[in-house]
N, C-alpha and C. Protein backbone atom coordinates (compact mmCIF):
# COMPACT_ATOMS: atom_id res chain seq x y z
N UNK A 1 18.27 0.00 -2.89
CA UNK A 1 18.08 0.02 -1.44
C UNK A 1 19.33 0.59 -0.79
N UNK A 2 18.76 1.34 0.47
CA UNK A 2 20.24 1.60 0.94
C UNK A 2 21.16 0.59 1.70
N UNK A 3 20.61 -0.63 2.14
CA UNK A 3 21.30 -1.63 2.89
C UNK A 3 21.31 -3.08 2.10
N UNK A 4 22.19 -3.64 1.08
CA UNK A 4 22.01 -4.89 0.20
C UNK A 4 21.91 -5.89 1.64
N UNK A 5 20.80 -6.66 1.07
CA UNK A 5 20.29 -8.10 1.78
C UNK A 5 19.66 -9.02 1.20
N UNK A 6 19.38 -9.96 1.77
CA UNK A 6 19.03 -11.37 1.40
C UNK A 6 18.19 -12.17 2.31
N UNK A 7 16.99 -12.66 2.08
CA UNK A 7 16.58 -13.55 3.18
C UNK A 7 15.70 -12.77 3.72
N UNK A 8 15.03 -11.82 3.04
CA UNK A 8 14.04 -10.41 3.20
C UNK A 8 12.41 -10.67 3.38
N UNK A 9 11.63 -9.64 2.91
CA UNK A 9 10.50 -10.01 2.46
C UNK A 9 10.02 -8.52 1.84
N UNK A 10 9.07 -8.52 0.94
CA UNK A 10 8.84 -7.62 0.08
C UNK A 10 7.57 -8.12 0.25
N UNK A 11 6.85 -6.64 0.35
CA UNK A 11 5.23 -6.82 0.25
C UNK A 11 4.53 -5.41 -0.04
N UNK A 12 3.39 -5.50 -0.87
CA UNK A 12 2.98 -5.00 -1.62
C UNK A 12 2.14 -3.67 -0.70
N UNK A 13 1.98 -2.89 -0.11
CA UNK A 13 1.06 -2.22 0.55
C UNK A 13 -0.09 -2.03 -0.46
N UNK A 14 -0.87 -1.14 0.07
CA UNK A 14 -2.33 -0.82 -0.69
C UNK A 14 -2.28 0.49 -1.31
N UNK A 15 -1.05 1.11 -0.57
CA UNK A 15 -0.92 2.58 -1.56
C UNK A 15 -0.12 2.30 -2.44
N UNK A 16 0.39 1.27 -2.69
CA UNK A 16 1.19 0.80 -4.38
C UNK A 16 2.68 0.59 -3.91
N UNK A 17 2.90 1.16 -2.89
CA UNK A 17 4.33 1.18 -2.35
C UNK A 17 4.58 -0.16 -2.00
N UNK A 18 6.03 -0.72 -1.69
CA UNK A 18 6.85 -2.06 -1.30
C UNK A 18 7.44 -2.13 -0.10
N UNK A 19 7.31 -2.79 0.72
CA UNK A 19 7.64 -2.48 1.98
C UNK A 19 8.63 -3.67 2.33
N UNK A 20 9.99 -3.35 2.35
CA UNK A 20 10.95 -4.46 2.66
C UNK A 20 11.45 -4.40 3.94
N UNK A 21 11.71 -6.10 3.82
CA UNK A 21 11.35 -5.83 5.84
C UNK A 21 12.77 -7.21 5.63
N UNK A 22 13.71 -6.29 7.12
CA UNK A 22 14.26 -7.54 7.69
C UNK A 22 15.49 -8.15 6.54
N UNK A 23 15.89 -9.07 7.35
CA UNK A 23 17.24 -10.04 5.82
C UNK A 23 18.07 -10.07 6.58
N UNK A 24 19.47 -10.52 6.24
CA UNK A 24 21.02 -10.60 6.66
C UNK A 24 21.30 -9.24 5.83
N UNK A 25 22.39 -8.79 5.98
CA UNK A 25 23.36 -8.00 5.06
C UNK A 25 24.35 -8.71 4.78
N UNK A 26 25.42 -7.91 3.79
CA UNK A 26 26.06 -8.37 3.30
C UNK A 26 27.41 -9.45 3.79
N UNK A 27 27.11 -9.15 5.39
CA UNK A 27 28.33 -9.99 6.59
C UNK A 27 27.59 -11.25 7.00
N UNK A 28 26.12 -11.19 6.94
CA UNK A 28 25.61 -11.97 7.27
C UNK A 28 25.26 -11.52 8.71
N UNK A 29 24.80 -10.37 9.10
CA UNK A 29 24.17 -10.23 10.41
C UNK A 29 23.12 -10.08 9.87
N UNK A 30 22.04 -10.07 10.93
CA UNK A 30 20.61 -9.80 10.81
C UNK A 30 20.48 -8.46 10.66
N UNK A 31 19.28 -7.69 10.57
CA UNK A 31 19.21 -6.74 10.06
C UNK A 31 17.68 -5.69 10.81
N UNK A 32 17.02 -5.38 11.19
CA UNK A 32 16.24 -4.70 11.42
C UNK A 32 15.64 -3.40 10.52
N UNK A 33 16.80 -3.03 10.23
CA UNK A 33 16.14 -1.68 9.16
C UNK A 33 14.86 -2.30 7.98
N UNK A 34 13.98 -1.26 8.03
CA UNK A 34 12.97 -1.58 6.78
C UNK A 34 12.98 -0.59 5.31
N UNK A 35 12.69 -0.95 4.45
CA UNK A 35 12.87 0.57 3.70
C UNK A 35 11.74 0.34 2.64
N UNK A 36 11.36 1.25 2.25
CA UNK A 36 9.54 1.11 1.40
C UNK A 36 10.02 1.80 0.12
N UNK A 37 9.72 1.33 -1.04
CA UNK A 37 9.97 1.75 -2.41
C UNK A 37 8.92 2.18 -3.01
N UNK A 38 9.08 3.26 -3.80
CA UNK A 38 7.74 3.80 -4.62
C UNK A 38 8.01 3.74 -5.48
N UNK A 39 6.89 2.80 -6.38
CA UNK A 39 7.68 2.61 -7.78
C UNK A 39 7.05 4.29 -8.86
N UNK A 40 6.10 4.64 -8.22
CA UNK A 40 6.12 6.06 -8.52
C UNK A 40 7.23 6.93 -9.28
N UNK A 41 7.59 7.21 -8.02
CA UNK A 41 9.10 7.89 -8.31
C UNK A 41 10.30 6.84 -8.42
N UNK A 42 10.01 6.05 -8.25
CA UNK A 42 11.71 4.80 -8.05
C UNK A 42 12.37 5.25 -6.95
N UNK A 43 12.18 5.87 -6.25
CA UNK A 43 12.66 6.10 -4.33
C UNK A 43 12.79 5.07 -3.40
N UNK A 44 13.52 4.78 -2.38
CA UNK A 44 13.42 4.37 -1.63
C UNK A 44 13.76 4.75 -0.56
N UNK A 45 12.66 5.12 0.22
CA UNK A 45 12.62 5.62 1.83
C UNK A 45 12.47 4.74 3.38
N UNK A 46 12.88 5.56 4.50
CA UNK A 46 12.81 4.60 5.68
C UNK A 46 11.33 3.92 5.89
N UNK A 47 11.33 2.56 6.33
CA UNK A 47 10.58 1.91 6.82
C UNK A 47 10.33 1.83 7.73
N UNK A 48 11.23 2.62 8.83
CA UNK A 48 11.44 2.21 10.12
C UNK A 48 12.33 1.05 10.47
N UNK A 49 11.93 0.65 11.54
CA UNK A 49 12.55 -0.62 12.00
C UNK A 49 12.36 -1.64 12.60
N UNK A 50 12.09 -2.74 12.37
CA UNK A 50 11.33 -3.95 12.83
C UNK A 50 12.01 -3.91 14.80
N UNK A 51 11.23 -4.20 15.49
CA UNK A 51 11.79 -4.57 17.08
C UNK A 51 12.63 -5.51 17.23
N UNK A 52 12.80 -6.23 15.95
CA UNK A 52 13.74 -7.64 16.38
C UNK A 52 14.41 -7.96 15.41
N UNK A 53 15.45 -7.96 15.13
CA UNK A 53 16.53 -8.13 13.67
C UNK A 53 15.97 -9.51 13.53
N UNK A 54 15.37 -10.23 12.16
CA UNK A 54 15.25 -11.33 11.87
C UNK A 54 15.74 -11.43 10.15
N UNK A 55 15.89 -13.02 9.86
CA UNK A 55 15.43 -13.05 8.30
C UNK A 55 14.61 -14.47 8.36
N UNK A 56 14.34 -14.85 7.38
CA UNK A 56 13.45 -15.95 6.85
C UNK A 56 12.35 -15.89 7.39
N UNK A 57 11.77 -14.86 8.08
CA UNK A 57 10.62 -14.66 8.56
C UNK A 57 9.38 -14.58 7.38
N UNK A 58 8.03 -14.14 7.63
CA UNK A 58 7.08 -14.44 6.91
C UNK A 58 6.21 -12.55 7.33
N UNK A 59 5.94 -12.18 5.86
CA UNK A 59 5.72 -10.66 5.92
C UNK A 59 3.88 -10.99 4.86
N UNK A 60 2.92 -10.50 6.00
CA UNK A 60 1.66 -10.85 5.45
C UNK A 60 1.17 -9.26 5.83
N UNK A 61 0.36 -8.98 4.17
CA UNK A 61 -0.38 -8.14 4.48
C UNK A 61 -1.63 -8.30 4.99
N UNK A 62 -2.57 -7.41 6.02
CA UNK A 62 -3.93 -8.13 6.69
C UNK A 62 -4.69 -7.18 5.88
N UNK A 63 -5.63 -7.64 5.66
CA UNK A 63 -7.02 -7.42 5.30
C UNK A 63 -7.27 -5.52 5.09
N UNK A 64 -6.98 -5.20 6.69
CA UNK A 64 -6.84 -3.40 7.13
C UNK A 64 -5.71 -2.96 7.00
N UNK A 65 -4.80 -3.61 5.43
CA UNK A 65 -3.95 -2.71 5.40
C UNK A 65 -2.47 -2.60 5.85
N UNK A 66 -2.42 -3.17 7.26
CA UNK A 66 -1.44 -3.52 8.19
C UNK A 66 0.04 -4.92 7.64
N UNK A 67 1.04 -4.99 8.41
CA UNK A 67 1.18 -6.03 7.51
C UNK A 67 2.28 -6.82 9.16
N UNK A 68 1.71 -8.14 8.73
CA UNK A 68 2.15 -8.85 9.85
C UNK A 68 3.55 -9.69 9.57
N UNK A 69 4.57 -9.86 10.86
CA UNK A 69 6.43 -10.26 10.61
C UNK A 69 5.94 -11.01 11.41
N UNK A 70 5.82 -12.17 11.38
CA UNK A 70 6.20 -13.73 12.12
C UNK A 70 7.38 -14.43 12.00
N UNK A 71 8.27 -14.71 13.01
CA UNK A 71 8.88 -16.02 13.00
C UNK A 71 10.01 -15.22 12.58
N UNK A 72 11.02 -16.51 11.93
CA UNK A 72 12.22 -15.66 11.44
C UNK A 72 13.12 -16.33 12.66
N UNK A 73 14.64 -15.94 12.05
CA UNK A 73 15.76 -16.12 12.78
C UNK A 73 16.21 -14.92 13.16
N UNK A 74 17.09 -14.81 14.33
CA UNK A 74 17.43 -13.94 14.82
C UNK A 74 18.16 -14.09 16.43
N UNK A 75 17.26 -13.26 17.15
CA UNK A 75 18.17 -13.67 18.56
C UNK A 75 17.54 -14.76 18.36
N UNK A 76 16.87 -15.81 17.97
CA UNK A 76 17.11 -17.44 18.52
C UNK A 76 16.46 -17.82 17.07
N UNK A 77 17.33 -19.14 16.87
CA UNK A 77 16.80 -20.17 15.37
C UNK A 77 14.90 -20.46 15.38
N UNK A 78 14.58 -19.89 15.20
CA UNK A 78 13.11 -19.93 15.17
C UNK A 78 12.32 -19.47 16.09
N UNK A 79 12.44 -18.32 16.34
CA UNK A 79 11.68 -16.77 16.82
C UNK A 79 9.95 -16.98 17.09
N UNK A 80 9.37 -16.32 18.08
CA UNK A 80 8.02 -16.66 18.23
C UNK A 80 7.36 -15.37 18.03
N UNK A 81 8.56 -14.15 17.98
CA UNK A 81 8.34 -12.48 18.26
C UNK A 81 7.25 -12.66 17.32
N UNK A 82 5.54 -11.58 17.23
CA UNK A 82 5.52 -11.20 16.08
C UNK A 82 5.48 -9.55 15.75
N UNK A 83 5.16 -8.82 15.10
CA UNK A 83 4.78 -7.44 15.32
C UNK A 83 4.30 -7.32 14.01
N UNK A 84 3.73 -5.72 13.87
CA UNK A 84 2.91 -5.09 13.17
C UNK A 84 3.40 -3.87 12.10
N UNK A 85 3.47 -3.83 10.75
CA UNK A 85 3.59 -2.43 10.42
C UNK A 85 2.62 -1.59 10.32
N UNK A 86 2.12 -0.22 10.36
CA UNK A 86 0.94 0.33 10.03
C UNK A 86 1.79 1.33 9.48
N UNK A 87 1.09 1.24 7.84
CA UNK A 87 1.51 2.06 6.79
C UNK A 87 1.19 3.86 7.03
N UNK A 88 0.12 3.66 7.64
CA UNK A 88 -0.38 4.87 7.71
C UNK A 88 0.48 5.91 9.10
N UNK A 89 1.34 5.26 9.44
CA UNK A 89 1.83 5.98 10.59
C UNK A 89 3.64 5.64 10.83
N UNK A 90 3.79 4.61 9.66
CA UNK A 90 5.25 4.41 9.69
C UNK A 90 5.79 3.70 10.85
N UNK A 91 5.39 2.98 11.64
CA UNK A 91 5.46 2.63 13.18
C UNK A 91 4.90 0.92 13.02
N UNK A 92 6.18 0.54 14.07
CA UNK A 92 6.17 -1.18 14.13
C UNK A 92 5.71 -1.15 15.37
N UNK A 93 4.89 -1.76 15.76
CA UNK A 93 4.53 -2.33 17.36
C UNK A 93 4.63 -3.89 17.08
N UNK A 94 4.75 -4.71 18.68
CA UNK A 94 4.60 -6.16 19.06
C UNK A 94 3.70 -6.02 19.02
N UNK A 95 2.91 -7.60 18.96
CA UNK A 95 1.62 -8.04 18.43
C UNK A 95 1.69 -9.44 19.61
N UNK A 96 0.57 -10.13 19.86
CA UNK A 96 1.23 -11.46 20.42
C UNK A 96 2.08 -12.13 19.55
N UNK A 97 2.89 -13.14 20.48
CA UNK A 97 3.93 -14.05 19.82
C UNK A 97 3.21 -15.41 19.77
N UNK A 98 3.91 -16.23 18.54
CA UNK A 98 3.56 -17.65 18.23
C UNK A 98 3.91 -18.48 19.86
N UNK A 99 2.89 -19.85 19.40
CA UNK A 99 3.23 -20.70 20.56
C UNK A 99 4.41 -21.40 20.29
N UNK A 100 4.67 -21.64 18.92
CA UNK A 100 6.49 -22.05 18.90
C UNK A 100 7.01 -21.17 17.59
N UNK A 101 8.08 -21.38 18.26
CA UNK A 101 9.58 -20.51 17.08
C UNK A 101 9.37 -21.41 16.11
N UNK A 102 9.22 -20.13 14.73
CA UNK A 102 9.83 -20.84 13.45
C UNK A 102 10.28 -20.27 12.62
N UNK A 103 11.09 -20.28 10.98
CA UNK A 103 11.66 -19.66 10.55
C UNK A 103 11.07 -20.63 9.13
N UNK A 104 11.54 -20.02 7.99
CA UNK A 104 11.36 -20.69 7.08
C UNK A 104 9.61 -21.40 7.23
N UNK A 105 8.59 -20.31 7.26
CA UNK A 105 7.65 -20.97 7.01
C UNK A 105 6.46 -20.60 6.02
N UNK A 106 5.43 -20.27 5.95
CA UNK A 106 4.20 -19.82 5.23
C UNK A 106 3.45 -19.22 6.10
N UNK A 107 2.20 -17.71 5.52
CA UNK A 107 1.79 -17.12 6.23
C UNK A 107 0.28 -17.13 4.86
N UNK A 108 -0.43 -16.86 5.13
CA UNK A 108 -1.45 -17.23 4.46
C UNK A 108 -2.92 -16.47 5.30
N UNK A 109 -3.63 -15.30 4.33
CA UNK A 109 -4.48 -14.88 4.46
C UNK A 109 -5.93 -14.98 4.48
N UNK A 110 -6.93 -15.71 5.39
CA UNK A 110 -7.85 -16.14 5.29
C UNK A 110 -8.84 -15.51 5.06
N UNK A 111 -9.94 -15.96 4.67
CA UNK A 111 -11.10 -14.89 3.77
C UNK A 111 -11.90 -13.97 5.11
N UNK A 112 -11.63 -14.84 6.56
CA UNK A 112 -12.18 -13.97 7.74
C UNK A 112 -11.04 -13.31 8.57
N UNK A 113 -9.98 -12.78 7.57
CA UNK A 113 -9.00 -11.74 7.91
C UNK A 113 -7.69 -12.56 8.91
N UNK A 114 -8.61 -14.26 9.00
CA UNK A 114 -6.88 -14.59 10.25
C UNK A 114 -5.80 -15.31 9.48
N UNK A 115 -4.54 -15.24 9.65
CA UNK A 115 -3.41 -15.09 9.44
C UNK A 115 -2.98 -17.04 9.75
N UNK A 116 -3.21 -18.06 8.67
CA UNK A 116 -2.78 -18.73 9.05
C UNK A 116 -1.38 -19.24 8.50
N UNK A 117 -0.46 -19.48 9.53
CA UNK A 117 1.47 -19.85 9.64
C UNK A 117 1.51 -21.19 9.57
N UNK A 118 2.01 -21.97 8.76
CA UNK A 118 2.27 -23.26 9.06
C UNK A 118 3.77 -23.72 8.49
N UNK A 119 3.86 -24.85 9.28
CA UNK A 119 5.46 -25.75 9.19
C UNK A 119 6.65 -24.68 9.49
N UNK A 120 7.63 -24.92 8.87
CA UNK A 120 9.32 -23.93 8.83
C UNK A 120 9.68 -25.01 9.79
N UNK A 121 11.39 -24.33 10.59
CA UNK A 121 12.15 -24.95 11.14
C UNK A 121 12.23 -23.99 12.40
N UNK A 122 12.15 -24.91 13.53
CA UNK A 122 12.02 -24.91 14.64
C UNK A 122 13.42 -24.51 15.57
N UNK A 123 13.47 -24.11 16.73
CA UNK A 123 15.21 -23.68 16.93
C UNK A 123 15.87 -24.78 17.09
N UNK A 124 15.45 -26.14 17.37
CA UNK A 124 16.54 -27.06 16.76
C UNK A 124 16.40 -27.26 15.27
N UNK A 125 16.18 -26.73 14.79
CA UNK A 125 16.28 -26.97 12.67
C UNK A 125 16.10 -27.90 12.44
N UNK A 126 14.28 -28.39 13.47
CA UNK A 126 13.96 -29.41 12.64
C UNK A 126 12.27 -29.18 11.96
N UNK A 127 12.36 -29.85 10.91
CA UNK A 127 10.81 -29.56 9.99
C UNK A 127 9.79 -29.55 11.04
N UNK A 128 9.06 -28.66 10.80
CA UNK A 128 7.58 -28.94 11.70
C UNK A 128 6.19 -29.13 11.25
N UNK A 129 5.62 -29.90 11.79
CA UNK A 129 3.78 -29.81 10.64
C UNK A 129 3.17 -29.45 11.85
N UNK A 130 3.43 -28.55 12.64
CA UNK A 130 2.44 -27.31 13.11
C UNK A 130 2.22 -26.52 12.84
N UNK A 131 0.89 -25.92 12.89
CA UNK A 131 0.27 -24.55 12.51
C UNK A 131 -0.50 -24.14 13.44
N UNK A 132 -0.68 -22.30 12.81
CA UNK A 132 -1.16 -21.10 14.26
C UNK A 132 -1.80 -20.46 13.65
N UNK A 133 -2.81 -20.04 13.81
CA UNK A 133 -3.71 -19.06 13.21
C UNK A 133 -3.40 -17.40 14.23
N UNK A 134 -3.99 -16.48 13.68
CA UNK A 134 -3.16 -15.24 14.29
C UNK A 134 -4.70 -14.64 13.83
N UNK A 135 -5.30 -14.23 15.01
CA UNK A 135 -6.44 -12.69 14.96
C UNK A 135 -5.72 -11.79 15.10
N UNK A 136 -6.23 -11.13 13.86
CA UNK A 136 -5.69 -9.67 13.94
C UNK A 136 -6.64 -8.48 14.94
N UNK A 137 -7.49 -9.28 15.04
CA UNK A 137 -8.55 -8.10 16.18
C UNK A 137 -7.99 -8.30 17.58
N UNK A 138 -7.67 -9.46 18.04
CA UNK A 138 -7.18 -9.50 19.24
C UNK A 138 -5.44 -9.66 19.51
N UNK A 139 -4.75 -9.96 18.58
CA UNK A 139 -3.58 -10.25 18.33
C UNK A 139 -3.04 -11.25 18.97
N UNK A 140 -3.78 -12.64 19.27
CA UNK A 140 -3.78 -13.53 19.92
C UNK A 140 -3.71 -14.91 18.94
N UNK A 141 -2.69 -16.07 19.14
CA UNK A 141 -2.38 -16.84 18.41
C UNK A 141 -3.24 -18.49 18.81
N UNK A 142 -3.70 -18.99 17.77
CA UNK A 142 -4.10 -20.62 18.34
C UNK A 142 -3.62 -21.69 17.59
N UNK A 143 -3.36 -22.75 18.48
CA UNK A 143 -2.86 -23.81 17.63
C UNK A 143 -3.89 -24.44 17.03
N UNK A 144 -3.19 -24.95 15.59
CA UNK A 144 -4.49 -24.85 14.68
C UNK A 144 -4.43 -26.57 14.56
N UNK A 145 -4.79 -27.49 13.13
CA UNK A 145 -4.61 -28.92 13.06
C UNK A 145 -2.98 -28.07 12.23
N UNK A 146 -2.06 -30.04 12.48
CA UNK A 146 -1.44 -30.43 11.92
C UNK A 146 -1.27 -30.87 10.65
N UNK A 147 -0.34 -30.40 9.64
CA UNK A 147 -0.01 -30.83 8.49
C UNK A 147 0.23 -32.28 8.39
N UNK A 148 -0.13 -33.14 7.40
CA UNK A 148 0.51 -34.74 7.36
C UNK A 148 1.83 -35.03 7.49
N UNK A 149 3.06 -33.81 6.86
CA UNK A 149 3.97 -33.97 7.11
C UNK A 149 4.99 -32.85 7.56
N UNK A 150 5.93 -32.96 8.16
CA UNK A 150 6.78 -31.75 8.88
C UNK A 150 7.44 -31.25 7.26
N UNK A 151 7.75 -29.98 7.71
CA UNK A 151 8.17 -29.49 5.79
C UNK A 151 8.83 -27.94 6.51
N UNK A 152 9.21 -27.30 5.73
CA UNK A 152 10.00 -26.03 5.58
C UNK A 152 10.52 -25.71 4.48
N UNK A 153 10.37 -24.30 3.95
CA UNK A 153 10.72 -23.80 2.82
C UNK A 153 9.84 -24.01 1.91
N UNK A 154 8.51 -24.59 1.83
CA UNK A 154 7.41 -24.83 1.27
C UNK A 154 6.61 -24.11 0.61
N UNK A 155 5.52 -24.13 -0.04
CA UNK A 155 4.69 -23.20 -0.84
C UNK A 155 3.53 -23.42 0.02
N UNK A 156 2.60 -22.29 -0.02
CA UNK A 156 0.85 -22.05 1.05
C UNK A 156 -0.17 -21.55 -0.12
N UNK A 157 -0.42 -22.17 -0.97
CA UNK A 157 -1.67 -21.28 -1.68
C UNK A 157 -2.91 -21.22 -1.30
N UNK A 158 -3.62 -20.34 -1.34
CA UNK A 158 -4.95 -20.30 -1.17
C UNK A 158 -6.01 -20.21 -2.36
N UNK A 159 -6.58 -21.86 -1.86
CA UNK A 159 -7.18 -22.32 -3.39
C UNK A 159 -9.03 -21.40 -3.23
N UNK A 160 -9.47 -21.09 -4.28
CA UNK A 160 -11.05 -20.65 -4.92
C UNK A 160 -12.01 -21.19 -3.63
N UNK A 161 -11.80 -22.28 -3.09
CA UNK A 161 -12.71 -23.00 -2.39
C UNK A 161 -12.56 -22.38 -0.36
N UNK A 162 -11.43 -21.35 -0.24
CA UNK A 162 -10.77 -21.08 0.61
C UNK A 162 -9.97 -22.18 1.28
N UNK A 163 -9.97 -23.51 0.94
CA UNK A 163 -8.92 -24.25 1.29
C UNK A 163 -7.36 -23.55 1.13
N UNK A 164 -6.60 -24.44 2.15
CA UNK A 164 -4.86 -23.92 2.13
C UNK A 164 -4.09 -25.20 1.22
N UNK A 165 -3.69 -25.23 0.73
CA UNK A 165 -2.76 -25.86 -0.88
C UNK A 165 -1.31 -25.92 0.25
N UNK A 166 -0.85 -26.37 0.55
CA UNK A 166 0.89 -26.74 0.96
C UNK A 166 1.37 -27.72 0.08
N UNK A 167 2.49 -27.13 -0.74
CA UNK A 167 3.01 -28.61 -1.19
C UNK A 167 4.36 -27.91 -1.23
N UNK A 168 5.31 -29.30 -1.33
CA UNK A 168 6.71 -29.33 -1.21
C UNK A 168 7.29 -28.99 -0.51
N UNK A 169 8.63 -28.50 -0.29
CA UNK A 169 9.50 -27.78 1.11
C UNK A 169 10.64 -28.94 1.33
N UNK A 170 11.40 -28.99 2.49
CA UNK A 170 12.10 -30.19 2.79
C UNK A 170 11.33 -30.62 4.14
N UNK A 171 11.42 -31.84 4.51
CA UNK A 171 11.42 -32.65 5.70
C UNK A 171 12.69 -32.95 6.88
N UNK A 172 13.94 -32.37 6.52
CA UNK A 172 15.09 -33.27 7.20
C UNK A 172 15.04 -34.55 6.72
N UNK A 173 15.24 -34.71 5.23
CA UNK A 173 15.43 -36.37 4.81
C UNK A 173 14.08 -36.37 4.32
């Protein structure tokens, strides 16, 4: 890569390419640059640039291809910004934003294309067991049910049955 970072996200596009988004660098500032790898050739080219320097954010590919940046740190400890990549045109647009800032959370692809985010840490850095579902047709966010317990840094699987799997993460204690 041309910029070493940490605290990134890597995601798979549909033309085979990797699309890395976002992180600290090596000082520990945030970062905005994106850069897309072809494992083709072993290249790595511009991504563009996200609208909002974040890291620990959450990088979901949608259904059409597109791939959605929620949350994340940056100008504030748990960010509500979200926006959009479209592969096909190299170009980030805003998307609606979450109803609360979070960082450190899960993004999870539902079988009717919506985008559900749950738990991370909030801009006071504390665990949360809220969740938001995200239409990608309207780009409009809803608060969804609550997790049993507040968590961050956690795992989101999506089990055979389309149920969401959360387990582990921390609580604050």
């Amino acid at each position: 890569m041309s910029i070493p970072r940490e605290w990134h996200t890597a995601t798979v596009l549909n033309n085979g390419k990797v699309l890395v988004a976002g992180g600290c660098d090596r000082g520990g500032y945030d970062i905005s640059e994106c850069e897309l790898y072809d494992p083709l050739t072993g290249n790595w080219t511009s991504g563009g640039s996200l609208n909002f320097r974040r890291n620990s954010h959450t990088a979901t590919l949608l259904l059409d291809g597109r791939v959605l940046i929620a949350g994340g740190y940056g100008k504030t400890f748990g960010m509500t910004e979200a926006e959009l990549y479209d592969p096909k045109t190299n170009v980030w647009t805003l998307t609606g934003s979450m109803n609360y800032g979070r960082g450190d959370s899960t993004a999870s692809v539902l079988s009717n294309g919506e985008v559900l985010v749950a738990g991370g840490r909030n801009e006071t850095q504390d665990s949360m067991d809220s969740a938001e579902l995200y239409d990608p047709l309207t780009g409009n966010w809803l608060i969804t049910g609550k997790m049993h317990d507040n968590r961050s840094s956690h795992t989101a699987t999506i089990l055979t049955n389309g149920k969401v799997l959360v387990a582990g993460g921390g609580n604050d204690g």
